[in-house]
PDB file of N, CA and C in Angstrom:
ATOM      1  N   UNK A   1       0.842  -1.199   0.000  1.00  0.00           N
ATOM      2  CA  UNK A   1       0.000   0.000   0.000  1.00  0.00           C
ATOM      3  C   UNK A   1       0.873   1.244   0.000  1.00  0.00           C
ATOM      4  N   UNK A   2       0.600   2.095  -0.958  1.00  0.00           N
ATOM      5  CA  UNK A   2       1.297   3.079  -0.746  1.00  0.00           C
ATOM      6  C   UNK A   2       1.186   4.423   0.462  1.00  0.00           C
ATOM      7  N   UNK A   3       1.554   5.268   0.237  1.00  0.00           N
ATOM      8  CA  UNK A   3       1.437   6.362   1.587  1.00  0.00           C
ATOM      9  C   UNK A   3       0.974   7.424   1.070  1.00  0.00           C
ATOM     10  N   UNK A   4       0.334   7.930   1.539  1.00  0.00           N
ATOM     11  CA  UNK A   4      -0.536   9.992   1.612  1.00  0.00           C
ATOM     12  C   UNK A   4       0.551  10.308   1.307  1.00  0.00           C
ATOM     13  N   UNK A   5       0.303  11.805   0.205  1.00  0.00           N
ATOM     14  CA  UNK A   5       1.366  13.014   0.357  1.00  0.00           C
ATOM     15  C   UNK A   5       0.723  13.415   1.811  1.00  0.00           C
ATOM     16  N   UNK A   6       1.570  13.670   2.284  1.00  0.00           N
ATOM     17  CA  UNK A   6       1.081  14.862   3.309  1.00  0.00           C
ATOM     18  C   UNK A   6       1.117  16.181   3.499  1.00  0.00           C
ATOM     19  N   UNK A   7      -0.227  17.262   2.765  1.00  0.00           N
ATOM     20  CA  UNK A   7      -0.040  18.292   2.192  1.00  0.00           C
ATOM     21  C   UNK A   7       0.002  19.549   3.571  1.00  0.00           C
ATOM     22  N   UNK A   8      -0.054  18.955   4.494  1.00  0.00           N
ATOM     23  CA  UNK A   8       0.497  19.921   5.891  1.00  0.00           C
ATOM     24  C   UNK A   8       0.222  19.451   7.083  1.00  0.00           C
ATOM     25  N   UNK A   9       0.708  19.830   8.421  1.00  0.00           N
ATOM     26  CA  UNK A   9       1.034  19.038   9.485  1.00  0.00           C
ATOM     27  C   UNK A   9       0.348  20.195  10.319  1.00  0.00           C
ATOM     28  N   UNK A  10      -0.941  20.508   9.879  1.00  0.00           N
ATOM     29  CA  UNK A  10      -1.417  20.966  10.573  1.00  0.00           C
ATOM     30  C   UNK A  10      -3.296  20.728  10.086  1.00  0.00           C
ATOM     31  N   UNK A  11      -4.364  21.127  10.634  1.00  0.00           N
ATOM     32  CA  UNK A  11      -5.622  20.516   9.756  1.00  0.00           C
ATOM     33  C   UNK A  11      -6.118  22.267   9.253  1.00  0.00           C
ATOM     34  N   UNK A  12      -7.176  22.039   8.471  1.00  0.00           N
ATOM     35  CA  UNK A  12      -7.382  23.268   8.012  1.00  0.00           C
ATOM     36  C   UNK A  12      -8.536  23.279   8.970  1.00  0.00           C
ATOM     37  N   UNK A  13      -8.844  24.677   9.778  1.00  0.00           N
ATOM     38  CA  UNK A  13     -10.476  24.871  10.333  1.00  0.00           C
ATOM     39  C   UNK A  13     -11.632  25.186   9.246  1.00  0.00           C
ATOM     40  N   UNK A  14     -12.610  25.071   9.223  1.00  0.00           N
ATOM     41  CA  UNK A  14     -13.541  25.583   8.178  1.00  0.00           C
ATOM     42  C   UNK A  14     -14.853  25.462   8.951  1.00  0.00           C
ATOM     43  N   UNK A  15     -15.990  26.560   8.316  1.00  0.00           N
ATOM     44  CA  UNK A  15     -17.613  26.258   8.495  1.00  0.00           C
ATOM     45  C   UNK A  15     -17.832  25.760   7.367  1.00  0.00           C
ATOM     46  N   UNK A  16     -18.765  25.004   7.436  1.00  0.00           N
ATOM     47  CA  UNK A  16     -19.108  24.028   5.986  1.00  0.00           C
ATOM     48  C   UNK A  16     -20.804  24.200   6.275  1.00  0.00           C
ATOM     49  N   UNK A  17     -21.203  24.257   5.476  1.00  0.00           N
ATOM     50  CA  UNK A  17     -22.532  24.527   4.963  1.00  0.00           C
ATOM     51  C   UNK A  17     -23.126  23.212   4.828  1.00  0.00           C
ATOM     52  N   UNK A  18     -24.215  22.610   5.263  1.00  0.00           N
ATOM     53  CA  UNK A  18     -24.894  21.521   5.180  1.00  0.00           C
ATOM     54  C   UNK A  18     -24.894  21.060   3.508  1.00  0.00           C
ATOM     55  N   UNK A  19     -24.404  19.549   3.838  1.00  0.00           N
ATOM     56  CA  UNK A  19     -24.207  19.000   2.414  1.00  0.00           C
ATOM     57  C   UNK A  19     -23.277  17.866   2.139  1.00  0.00           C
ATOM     58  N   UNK A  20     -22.866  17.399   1.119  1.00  0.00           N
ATOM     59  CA  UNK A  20     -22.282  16.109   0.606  1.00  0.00           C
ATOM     60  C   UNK A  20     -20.942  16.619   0.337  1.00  0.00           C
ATOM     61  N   UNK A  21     -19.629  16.068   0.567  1.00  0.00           N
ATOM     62  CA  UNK A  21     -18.482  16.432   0.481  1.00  0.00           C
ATOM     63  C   UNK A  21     -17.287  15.372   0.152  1.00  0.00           C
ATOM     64  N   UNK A  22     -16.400  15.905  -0.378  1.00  0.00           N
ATOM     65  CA  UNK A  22     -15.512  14.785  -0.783  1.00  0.00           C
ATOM     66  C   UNK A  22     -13.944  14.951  -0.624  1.00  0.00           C
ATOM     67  N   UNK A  23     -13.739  13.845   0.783  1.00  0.00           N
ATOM     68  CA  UNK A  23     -11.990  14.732   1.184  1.00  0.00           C
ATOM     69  C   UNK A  23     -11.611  14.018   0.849  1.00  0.00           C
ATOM     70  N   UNK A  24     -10.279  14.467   0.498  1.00  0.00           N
ATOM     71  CA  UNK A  24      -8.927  14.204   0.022  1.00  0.00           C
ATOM     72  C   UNK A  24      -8.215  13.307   0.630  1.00  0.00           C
ATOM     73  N   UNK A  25      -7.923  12.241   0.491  1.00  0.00           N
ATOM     74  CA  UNK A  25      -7.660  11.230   1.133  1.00  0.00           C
ATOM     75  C   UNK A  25      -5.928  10.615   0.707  1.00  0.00           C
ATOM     76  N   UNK A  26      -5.907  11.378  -0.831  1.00  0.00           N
ATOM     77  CA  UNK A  26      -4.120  10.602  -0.734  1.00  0.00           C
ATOM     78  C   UNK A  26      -2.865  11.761  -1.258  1.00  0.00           C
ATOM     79  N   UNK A  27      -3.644  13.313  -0.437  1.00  0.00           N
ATOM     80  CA  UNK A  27      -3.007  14.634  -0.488  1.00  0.00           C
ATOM     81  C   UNK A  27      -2.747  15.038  -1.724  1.00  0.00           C
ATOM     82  N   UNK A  28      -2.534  14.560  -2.548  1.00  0.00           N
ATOM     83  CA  UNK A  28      -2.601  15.575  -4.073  1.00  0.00           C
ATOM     84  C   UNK A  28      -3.319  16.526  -4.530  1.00  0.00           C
ATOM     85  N   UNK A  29      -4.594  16.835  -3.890  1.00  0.00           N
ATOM     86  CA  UNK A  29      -5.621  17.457  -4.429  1.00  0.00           C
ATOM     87  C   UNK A  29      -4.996  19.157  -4.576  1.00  0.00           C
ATOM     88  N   UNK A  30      -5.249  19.572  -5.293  1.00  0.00           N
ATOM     89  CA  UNK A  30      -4.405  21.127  -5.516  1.00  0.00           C
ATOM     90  C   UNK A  30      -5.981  22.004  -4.650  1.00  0.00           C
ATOM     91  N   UNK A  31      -7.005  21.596  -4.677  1.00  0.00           N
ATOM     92  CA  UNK A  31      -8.334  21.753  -3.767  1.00  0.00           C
ATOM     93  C   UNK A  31      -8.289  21.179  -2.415  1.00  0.00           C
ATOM     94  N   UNK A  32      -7.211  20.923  -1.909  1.00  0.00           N
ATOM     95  CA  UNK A  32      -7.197  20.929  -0.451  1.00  0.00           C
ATOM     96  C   UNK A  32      -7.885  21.437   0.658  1.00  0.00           C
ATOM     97  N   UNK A  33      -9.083  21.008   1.282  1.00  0.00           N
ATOM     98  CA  UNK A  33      -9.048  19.485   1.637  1.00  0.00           C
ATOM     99  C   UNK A  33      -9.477  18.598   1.089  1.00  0.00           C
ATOM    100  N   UNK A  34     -10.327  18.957  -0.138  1.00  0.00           N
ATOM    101  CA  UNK A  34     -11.220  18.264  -0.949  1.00  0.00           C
ATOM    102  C   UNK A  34     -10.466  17.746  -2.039  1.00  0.00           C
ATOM    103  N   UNK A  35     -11.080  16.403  -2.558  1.00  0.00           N
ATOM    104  CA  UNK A  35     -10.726  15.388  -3.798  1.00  0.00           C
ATOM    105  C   UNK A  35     -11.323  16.360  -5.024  1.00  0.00           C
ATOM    106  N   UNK A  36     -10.451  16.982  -6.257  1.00  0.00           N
ATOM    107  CA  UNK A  36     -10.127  17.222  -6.983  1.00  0.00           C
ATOM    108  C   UNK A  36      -9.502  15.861  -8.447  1.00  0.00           C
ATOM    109  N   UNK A  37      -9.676  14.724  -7.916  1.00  0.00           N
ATOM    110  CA  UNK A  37      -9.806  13.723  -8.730  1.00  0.00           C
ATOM    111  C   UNK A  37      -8.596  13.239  -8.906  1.00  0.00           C
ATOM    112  N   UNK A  38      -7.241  14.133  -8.145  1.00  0.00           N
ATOM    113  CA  UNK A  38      -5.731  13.560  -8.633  1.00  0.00           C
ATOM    114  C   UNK A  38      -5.193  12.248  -8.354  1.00  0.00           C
ATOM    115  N   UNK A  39      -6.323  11.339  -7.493  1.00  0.00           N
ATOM    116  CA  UNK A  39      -5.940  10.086  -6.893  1.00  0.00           C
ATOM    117  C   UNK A  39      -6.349   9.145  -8.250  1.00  0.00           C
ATOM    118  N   UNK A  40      -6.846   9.730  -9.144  1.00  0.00           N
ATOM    119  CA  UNK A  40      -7.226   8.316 -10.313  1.00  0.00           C
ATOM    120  C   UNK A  40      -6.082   8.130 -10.861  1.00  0.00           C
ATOM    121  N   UNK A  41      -5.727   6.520 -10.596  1.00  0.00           N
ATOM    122  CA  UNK A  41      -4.879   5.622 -11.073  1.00  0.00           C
ATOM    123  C   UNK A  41      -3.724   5.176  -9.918  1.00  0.00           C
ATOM    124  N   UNK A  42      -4.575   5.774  -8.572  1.00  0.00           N
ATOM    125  CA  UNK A  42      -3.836   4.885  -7.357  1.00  0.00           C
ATOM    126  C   UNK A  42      -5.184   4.465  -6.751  1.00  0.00           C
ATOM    127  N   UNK A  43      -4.605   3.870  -5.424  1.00  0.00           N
ATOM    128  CA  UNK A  43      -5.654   2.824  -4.970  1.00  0.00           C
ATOM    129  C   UNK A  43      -6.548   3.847  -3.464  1.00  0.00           C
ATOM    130  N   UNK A  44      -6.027   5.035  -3.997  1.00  0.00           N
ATOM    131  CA  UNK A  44      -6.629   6.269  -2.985  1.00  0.00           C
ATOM    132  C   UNK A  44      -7.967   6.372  -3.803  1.00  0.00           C
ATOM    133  N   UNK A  45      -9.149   6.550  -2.694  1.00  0.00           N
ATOM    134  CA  UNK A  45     -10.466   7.209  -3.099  1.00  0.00           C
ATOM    135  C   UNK A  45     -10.600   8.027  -1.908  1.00  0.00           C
ATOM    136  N   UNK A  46     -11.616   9.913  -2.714  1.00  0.00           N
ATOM    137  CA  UNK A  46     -11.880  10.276  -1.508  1.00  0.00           C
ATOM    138  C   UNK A  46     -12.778   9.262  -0.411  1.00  0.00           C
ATOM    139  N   UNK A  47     -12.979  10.533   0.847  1.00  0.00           N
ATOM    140  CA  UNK A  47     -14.036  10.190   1.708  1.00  0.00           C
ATOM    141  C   UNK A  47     -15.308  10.743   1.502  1.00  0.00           C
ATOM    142  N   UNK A  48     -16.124  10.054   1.483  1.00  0.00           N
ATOM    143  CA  UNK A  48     -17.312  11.426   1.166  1.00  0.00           C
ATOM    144  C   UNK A  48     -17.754  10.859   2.560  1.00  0.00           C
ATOM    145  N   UNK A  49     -18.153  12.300   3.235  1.00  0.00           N
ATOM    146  CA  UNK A  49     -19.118  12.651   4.119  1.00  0.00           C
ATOM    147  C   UNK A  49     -20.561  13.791   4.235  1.00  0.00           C
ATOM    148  N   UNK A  50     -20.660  13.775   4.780  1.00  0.00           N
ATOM    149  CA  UNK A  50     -22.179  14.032   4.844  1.00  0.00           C
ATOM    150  C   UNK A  50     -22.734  15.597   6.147  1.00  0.00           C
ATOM    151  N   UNK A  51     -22.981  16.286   6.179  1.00  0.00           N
ATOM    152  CA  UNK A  51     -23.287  17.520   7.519  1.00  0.00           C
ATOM    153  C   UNK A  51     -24.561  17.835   7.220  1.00  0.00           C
ATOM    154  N   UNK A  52     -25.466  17.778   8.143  1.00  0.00           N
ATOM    155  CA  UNK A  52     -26.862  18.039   8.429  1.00  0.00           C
ATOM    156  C   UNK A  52     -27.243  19.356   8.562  1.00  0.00           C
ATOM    157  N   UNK A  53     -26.020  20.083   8.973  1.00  0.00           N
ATOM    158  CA  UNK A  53     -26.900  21.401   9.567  1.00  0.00           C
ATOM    159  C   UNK A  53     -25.143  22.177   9.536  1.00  0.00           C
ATOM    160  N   UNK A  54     -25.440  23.520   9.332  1.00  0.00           N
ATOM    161  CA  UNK A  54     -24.103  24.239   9.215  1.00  0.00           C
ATOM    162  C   UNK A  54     -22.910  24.219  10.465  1.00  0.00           C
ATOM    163  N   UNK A  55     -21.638  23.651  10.143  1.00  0.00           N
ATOM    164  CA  UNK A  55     -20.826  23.329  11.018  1.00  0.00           C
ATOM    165  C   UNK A  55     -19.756  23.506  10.915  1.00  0.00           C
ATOM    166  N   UNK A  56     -18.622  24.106  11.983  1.00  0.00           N
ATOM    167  CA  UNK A  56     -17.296  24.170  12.632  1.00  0.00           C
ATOM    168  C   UNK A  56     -16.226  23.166  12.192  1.00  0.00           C
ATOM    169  N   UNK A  57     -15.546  22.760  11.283  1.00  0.00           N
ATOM    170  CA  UNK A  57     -14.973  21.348  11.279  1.00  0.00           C
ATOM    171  C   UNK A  57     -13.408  21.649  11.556  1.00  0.00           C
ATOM    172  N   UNK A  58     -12.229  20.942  11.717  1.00  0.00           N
ATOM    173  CA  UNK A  58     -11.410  20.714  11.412  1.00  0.00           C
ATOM    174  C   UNK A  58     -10.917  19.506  10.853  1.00  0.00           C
ATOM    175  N   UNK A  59     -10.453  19.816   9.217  1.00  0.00           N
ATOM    176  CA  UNK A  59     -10.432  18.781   8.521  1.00  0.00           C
ATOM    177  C   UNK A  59      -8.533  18.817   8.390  1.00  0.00           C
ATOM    178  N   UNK A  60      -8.617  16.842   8.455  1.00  0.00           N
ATOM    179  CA  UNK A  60      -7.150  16.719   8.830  1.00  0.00           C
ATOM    180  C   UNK A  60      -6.777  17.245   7.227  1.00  0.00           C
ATOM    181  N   UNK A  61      -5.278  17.566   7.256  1.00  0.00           N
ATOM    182  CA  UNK A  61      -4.335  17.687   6.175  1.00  0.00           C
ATOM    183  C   UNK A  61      -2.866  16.807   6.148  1.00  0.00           C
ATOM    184  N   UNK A  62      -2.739  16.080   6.717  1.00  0.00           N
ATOM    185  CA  UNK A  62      -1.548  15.603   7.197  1.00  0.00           C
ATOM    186  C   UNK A  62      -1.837  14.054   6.465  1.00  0.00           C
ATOM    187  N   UNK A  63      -3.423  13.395   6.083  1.00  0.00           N
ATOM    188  CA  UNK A  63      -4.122  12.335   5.942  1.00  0.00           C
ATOM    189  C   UNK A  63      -3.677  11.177   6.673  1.00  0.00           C
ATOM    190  N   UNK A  64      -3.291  10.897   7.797  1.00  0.00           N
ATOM    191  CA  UNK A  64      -2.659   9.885   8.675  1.00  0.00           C
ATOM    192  C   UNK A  64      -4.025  10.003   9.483  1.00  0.00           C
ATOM    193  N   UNK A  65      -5.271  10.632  10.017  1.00  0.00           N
ATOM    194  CA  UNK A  65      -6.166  10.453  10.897  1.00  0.00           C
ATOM    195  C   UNK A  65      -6.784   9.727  11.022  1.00  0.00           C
ATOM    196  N   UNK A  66      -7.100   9.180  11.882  1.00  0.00           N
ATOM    197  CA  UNK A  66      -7.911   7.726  12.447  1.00  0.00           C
ATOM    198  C   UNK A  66      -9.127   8.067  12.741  1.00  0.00           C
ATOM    199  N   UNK A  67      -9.518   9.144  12.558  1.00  0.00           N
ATOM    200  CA  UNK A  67     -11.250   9.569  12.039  1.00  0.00           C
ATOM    201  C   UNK A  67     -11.224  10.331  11.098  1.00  0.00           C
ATOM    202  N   UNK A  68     -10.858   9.911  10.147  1.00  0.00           N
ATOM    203  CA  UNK A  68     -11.595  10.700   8.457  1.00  0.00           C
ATOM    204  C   UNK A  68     -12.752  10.940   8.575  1.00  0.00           C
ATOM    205  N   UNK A  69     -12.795  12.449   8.025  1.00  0.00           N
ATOM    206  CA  UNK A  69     -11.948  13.362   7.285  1.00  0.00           C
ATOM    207  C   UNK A  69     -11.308  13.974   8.694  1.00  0.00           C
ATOM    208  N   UNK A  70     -12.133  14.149   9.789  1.00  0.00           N
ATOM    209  CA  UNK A  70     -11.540  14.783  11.007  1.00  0.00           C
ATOM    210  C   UNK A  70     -10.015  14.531  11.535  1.00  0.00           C
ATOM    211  N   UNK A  71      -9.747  15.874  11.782  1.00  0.00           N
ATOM    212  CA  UNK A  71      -8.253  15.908  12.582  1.00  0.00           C
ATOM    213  C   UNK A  71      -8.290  15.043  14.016  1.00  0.00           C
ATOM    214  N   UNK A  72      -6.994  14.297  14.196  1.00  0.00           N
ATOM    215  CA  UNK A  72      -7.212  13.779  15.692  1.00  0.00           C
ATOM    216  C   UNK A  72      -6.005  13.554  16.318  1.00  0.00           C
ATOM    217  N   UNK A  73      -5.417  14.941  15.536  1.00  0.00           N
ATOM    218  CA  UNK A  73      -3.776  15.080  16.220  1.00  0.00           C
ATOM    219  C   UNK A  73      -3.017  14.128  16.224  1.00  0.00           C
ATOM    220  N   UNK A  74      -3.102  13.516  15.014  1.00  0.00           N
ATOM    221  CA  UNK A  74      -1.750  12.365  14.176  1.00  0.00           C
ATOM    222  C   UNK A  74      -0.764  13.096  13.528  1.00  0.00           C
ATOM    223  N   UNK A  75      -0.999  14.625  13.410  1.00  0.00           N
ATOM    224  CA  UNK A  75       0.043  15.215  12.938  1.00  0.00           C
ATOM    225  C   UNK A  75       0.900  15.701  13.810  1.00  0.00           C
ATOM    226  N   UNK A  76       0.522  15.636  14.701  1.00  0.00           N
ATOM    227  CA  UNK A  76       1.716  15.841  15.827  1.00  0.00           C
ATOM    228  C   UNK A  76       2.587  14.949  16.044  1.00  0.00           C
ATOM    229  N   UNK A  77       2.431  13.455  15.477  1.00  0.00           N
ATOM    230  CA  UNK A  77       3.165  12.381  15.751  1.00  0.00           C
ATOM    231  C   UNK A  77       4.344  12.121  14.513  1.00  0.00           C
ATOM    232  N   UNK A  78       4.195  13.042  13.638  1.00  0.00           N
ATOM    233  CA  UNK A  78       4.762  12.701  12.121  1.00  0.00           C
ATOM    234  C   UNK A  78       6.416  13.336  11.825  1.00  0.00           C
TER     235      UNK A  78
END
């Protein structure tokens, strides 16, 4: 299996607007945090998730997190 770029060692904060979303899961995306499609022809697919109602997120950038898309301070370990 190959490994994430890891496009920063820190997560981005954002409000996100209720809706369907698609993170970036093997750091190439030049649309960071979001899948921009640069993973076709590796074995990376985004994450799509889902927000009900308008929300606060911090989305990891580092892609090592053990709750995708959410940050959970794996970039502190890198």
């Amino acid at each position: 299996m190959s490994e994430p770029k890891i496009f920063d060692k820190k997560p981005t904060v954002m409000e996100l607007e209720p809706g369907t979303y698609y993170w970036c899961s093997c750091g190439h995306s030049a649309k960071q945090p979001f899948c921009d499609g640069s993973h076709q022809g590796t074995e990376f697919t985004p994450v799509v998730f889902e927000l009900t109602e308008k929300k606060s997120v911090a989305l990891c950038l580092c892609k090592y997190t053990k709750n995708t898309p959410f940050c959970d301070g794996s970039h502190t370990r890198l």
